[in-house]
PDB file of N, CA and C in Angstrom:
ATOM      1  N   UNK A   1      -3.931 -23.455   5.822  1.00  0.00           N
ATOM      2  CA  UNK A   1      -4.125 -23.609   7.231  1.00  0.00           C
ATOM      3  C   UNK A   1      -5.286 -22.714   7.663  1.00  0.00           C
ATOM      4  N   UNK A   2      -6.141 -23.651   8.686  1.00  0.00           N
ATOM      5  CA  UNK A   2      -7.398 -22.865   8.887  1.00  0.00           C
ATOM      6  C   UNK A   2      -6.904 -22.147  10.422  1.00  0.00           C
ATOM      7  N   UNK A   3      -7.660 -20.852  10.752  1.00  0.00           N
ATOM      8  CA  UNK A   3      -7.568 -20.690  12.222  1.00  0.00           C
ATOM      9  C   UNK A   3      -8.662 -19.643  12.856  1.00  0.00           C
ATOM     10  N   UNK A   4      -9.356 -19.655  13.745  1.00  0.00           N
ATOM     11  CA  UNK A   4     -10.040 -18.539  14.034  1.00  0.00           C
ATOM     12  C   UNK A   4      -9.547 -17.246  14.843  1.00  0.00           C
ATOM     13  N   UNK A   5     -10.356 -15.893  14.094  1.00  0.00           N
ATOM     14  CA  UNK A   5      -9.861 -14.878  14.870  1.00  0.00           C
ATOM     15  C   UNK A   5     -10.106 -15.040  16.223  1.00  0.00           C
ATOM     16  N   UNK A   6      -9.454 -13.664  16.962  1.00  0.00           N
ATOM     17  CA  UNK A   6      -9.835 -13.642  18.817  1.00  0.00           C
ATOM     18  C   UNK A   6     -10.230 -12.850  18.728  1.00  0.00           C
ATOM     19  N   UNK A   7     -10.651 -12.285  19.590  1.00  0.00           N
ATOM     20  CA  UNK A   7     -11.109 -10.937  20.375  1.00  0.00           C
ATOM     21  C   UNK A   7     -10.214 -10.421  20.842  1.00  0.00           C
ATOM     22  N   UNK A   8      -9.874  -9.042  20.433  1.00  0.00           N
ATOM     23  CA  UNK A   8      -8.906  -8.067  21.570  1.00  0.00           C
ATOM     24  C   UNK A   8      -9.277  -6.627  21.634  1.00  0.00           C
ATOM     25  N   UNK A   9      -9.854  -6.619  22.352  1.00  0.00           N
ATOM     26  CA  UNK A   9     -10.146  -5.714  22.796  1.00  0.00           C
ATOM     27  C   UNK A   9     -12.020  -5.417  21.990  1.00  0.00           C
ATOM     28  N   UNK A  10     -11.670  -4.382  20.907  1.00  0.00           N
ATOM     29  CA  UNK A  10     -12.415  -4.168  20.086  1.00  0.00           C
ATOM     30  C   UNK A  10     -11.961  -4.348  18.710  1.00  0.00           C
ATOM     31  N   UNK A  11     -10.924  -5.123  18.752  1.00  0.00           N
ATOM     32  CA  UNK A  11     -10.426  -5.318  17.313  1.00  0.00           C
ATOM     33  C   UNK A  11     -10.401  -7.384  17.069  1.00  0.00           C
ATOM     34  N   UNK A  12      -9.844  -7.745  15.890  1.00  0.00           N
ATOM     35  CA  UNK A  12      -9.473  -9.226  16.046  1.00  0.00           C
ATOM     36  C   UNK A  12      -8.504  -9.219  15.636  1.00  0.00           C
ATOM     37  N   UNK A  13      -8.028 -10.696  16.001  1.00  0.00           N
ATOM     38  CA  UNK A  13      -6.397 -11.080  15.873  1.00  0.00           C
ATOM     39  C   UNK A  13      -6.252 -12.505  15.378  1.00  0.00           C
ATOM     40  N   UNK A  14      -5.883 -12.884  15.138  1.00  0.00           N
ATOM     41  CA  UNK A  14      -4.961 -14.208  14.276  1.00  0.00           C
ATOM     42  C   UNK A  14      -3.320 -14.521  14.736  1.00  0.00           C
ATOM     43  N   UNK A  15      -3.794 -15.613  14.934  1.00  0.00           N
ATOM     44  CA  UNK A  15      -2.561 -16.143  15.998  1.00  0.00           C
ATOM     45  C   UNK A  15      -1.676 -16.775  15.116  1.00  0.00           C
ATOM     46  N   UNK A  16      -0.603 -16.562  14.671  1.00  0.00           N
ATOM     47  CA  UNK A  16       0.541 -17.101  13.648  1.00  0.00           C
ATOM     48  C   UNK A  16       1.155 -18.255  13.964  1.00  0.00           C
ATOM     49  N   UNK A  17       1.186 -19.258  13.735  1.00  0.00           N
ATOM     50  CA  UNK A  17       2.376 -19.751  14.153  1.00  0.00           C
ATOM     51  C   UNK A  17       3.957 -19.745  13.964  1.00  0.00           C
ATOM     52  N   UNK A  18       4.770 -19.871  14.983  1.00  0.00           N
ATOM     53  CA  UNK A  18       6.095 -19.612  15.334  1.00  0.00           C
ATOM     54  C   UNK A  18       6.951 -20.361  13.504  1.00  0.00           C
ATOM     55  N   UNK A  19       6.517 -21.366  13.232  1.00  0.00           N
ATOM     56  CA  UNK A  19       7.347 -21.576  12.334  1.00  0.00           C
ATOM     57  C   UNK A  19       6.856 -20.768  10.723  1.00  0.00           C
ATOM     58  N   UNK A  20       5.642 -20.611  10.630  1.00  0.00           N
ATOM     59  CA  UNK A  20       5.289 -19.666   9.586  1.00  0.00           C
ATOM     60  C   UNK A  20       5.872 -18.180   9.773  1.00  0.00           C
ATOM     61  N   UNK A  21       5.948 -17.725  10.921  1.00  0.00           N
ATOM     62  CA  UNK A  21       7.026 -16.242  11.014  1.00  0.00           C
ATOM     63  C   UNK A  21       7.944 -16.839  10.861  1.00  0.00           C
ATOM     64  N   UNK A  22       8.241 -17.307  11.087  1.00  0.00           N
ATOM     65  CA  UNK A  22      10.228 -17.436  10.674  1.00  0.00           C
ATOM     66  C   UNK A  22      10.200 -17.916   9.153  1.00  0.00           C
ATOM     67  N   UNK A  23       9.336 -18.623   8.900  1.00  0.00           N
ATOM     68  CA  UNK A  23       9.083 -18.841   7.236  1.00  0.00           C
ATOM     69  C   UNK A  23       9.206 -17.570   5.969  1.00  0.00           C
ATOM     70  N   UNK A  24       8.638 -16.339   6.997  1.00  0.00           N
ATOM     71  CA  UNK A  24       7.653 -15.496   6.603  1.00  0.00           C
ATOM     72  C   UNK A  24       8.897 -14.258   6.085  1.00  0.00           C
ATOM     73  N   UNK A  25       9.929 -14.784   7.432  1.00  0.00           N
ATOM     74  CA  UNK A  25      10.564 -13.188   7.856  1.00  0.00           C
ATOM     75  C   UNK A  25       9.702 -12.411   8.453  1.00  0.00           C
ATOM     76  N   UNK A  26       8.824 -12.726   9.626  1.00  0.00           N
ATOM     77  CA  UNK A  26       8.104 -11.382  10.266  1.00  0.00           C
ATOM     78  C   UNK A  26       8.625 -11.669  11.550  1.00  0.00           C
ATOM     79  N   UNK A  27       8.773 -10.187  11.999  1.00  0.00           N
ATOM     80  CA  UNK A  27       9.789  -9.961  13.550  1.00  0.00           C
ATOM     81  C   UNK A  27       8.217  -8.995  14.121  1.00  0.00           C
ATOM     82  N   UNK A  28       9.069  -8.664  14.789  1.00  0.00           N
ATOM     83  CA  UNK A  28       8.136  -7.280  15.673  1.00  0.00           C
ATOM     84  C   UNK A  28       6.960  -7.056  14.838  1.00  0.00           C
ATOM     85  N   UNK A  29       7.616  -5.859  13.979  1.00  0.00           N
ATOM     86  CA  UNK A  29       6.758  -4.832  13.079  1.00  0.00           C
ATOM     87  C   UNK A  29       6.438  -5.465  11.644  1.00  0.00           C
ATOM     88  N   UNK A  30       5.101  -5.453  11.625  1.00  0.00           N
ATOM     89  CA  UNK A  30       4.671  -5.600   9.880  1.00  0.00           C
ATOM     90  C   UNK A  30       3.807  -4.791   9.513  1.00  0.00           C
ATOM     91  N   UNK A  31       3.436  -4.674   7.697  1.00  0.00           N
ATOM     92  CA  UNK A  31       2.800  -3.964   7.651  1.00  0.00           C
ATOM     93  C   UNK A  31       1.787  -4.812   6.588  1.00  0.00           C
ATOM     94  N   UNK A  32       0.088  -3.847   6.733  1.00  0.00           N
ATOM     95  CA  UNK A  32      -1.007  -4.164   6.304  1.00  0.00           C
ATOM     96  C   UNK A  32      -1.284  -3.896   5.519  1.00  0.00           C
ATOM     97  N   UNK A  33      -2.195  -4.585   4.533  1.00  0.00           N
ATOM     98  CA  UNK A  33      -2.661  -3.951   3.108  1.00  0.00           C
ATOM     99  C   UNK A  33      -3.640  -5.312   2.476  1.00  0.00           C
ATOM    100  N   UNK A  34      -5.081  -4.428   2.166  1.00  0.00           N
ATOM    101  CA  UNK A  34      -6.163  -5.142   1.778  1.00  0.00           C
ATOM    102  C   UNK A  34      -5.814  -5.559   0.259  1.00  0.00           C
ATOM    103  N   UNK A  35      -5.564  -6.495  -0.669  1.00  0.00           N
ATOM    104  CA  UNK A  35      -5.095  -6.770  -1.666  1.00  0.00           C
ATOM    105  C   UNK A  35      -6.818  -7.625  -2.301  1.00  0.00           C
ATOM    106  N   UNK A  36      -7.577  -7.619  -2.860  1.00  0.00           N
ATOM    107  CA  UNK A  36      -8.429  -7.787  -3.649  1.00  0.00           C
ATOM    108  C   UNK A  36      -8.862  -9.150  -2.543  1.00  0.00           C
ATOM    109  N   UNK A  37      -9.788  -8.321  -1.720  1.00  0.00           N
ATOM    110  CA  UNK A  37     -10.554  -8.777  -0.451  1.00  0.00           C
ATOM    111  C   UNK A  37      -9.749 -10.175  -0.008  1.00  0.00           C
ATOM    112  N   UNK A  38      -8.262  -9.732   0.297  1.00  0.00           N
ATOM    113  CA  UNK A  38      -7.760 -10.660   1.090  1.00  0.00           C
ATOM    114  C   UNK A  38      -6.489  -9.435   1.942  1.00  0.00           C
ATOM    115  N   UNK A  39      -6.554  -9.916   3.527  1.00  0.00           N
ATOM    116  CA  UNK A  39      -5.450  -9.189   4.197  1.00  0.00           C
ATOM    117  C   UNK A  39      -3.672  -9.547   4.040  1.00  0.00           C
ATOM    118  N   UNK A  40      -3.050  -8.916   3.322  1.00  0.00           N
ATOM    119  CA  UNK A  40      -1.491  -9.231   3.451  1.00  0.00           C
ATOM    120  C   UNK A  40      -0.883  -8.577   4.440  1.00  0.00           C
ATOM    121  N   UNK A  41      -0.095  -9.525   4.982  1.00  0.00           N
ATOM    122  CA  UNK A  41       1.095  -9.304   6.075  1.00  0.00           C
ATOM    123  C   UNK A  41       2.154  -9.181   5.618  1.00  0.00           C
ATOM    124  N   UNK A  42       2.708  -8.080   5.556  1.00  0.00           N
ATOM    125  CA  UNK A  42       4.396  -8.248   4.923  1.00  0.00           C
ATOM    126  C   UNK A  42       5.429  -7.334   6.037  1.00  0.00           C
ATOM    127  N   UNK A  43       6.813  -8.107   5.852  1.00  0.00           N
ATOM    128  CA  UNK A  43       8.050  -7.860   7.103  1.00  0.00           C
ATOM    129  C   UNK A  43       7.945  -6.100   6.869  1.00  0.00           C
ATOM    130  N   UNK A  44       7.930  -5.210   8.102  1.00  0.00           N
ATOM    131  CA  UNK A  44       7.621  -3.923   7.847  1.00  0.00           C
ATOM    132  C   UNK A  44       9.502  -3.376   7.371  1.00  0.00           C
ATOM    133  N   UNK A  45       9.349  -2.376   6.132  1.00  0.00           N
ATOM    134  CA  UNK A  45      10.722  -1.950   5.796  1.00  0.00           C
ATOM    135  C   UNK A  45      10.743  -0.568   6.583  1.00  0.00           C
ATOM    136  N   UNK A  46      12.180  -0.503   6.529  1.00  0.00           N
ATOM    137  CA  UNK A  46      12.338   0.843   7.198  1.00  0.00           C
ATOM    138  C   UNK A  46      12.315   1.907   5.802  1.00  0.00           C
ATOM    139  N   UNK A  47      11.788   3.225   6.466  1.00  0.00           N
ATOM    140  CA  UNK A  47      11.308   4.033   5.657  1.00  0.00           C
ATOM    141  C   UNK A  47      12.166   4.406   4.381  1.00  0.00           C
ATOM    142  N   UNK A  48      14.095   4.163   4.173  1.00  0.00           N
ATOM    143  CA  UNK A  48      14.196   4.637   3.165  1.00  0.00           C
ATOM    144  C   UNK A  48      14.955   3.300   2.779  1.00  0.00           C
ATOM    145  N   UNK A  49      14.915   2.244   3.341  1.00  0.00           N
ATOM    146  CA  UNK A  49      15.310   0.907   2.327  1.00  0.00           C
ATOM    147  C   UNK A  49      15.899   1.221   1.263  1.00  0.00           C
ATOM    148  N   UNK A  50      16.822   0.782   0.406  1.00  0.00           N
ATOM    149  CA  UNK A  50      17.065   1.160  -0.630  1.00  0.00           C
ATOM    150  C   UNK A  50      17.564   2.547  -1.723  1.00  0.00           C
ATOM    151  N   UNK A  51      17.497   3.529  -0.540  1.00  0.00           N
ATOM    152  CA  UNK A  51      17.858   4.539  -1.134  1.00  0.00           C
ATOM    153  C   UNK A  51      19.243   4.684  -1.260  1.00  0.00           C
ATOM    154  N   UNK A  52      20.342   4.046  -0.905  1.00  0.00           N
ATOM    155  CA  UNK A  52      21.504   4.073  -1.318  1.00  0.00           C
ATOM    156  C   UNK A  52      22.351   3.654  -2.221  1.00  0.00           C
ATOM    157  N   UNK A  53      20.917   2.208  -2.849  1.00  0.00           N
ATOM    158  CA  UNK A  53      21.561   1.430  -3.753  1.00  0.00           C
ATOM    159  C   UNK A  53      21.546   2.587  -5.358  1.00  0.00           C
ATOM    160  N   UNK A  54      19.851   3.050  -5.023  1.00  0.00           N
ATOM    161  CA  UNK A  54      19.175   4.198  -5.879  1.00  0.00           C
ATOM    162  C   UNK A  54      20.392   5.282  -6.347  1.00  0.00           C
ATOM    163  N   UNK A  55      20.655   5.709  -5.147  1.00  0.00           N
ATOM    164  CA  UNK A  55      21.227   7.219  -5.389  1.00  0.00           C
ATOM    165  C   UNK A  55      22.971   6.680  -5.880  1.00  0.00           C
ATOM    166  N   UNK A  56      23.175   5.007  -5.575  1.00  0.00           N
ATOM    167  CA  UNK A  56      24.832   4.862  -6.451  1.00  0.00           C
ATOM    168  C   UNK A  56      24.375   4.644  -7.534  1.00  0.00           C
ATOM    169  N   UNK A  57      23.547   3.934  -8.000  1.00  0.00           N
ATOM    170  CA  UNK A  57      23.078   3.667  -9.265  1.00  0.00           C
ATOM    171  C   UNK A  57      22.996   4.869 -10.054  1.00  0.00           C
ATOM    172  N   UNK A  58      21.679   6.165  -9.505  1.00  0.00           N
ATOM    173  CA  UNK A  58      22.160   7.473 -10.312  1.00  0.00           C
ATOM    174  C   UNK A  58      23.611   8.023 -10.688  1.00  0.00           C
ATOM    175  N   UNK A  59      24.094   7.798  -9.601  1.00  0.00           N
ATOM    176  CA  UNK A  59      25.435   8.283  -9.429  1.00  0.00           C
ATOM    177  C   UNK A  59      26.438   8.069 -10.903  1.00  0.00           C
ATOM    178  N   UNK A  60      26.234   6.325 -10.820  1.00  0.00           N
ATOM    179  CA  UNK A  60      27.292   5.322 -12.065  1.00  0.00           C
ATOM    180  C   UNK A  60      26.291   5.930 -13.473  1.00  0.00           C
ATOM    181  N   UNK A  61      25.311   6.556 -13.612  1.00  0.00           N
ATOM    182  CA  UNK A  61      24.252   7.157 -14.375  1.00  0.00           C
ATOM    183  C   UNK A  61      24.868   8.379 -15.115  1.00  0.00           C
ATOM    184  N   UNK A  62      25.457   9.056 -14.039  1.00  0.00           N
ATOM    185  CA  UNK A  62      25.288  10.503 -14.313  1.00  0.00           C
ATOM    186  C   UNK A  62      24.609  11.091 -13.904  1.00  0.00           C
ATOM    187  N   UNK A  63      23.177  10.923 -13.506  1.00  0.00           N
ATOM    188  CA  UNK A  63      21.843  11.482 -13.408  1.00  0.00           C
ATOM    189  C   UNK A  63      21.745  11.858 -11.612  1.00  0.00           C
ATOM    190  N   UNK A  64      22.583  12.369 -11.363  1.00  0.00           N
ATOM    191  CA  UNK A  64      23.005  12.691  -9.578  1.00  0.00           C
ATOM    192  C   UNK A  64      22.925  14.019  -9.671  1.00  0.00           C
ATOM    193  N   UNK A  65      23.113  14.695 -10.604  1.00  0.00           N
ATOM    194  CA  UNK A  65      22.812  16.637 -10.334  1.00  0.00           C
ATOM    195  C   UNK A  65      21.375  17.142 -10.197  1.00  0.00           C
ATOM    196  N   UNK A  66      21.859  18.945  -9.658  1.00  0.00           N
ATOM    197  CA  UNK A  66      20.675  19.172  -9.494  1.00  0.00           C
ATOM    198  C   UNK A  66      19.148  19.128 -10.866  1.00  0.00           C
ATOM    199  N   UNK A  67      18.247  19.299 -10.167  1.00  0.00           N
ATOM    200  CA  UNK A  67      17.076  18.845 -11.418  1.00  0.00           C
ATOM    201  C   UNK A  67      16.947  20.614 -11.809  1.00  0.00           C
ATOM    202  N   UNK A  68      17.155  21.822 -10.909  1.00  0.00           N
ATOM    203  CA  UNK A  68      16.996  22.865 -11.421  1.00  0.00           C
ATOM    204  C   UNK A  68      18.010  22.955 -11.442  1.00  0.00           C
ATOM    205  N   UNK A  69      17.842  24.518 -11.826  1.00  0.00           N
ATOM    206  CA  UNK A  69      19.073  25.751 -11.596  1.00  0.00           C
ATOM    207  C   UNK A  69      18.722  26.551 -10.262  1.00  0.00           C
ATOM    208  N   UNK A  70      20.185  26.736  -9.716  1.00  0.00           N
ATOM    209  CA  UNK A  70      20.276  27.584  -8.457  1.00  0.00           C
ATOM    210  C   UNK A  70      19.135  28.403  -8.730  1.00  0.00           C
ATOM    211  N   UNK A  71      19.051  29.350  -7.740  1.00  0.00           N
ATOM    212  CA  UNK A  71      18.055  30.310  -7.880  1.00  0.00           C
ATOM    213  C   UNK A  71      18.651  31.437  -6.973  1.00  0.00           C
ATOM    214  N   UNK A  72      19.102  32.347  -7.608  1.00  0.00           N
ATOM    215  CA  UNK A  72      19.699  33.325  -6.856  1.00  0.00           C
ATOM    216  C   UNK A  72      19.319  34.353  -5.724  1.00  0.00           C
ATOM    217  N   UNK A  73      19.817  34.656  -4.690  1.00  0.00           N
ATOM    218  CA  UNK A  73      19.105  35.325  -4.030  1.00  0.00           C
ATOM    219  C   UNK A  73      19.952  36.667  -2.936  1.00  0.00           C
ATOM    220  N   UNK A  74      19.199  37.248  -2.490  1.00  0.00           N
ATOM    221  CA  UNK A  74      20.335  38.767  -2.097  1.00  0.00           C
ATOM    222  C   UNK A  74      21.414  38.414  -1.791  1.00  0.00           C
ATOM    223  N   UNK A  75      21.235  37.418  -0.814  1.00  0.00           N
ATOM    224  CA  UNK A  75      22.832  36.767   0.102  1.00  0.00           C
ATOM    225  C   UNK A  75      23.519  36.675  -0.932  1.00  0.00           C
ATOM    226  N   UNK A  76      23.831  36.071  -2.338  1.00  0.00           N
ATOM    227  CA  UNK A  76      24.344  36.159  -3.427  1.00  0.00           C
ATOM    228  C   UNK A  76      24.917  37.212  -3.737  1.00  0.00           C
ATOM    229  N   UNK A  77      23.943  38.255  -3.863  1.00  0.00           N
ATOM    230  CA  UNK A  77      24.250  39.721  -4.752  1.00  0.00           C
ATOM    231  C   UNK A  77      25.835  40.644  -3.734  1.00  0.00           C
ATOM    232  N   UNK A  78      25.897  39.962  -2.637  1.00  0.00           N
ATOM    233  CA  UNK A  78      26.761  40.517  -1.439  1.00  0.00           C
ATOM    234  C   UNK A  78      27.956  39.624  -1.282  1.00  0.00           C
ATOM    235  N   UNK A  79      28.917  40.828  -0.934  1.00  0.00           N
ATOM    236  CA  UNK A  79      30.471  39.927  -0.596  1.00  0.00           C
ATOM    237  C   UNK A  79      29.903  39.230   0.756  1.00  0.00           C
ATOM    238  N   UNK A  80      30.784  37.784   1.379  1.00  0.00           N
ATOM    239  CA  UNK A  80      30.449  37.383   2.383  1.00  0.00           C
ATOM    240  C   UNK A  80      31.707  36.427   2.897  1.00  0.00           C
ATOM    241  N   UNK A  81      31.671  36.248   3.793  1.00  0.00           N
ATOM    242  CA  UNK A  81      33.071  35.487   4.571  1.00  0.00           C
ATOM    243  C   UNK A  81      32.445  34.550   5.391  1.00  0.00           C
ATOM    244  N   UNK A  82      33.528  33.441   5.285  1.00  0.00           N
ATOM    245  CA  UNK A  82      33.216  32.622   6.807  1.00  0.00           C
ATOM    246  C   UNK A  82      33.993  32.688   7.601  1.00  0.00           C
ATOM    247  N   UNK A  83      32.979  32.817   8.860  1.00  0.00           N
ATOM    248  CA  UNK A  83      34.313  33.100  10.192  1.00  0.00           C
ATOM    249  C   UNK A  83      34.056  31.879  10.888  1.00  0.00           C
TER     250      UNK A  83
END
C-alpha cells in the first residue's frame, strides 16, 4: 500500500489505516526503529514485559540466588533489635 507523508508541524506523518492497526495490534503508544533503511512500527511494550515469566523460570532453575556474597558491614559487627 502506497501513501504520502504530511506535514506536522516540522516533522512528517503517515496516516495508517484503521484496519491495518487493528491488524497490527497498535493502540496509543508505539515504538520506532530504523531497520536497514526502512522505518518499523511496533505495539510499544511496557518496560518490564516478561519479567515474571523470567524470574519463575529461574526460579523452577534454581538459578534465583544471590550472584555474590553478602558483604559485611559495621551494622553487622553490632547487636541490633527491631522495635
Amino acid at each position: 500500500m502506497k501513501t504520502k507523508l504530511v506535514r506536522i508541524g516540522n516533522s512528517r506523518g503517515v496516516r495508517i489505516p484503521k484496519p491495518l492497526l487493528k491488524q497490527a495490534g497498535l493502540a496509543d503508544e508505539v515504538e520506532l526503529r530504523v531497520v536497514d533503511e526502512s522505518i518499523v512500527i511496533e505495539a510499544a511494550r511496557s518496560p518490564r514485559a516478561g519479567w515474571a515469566e523470567a524470574a519463575r523460570l529461574l526460579r523452577e532453575r534454581g538459578e534465583d540466588g544471590l550472584l555474590d556474597e553478602p558483604t559485611p558491614t559495621r551494622f553487622d559487627a553490632t547487636e541490633w533489635e527491631w522495635e
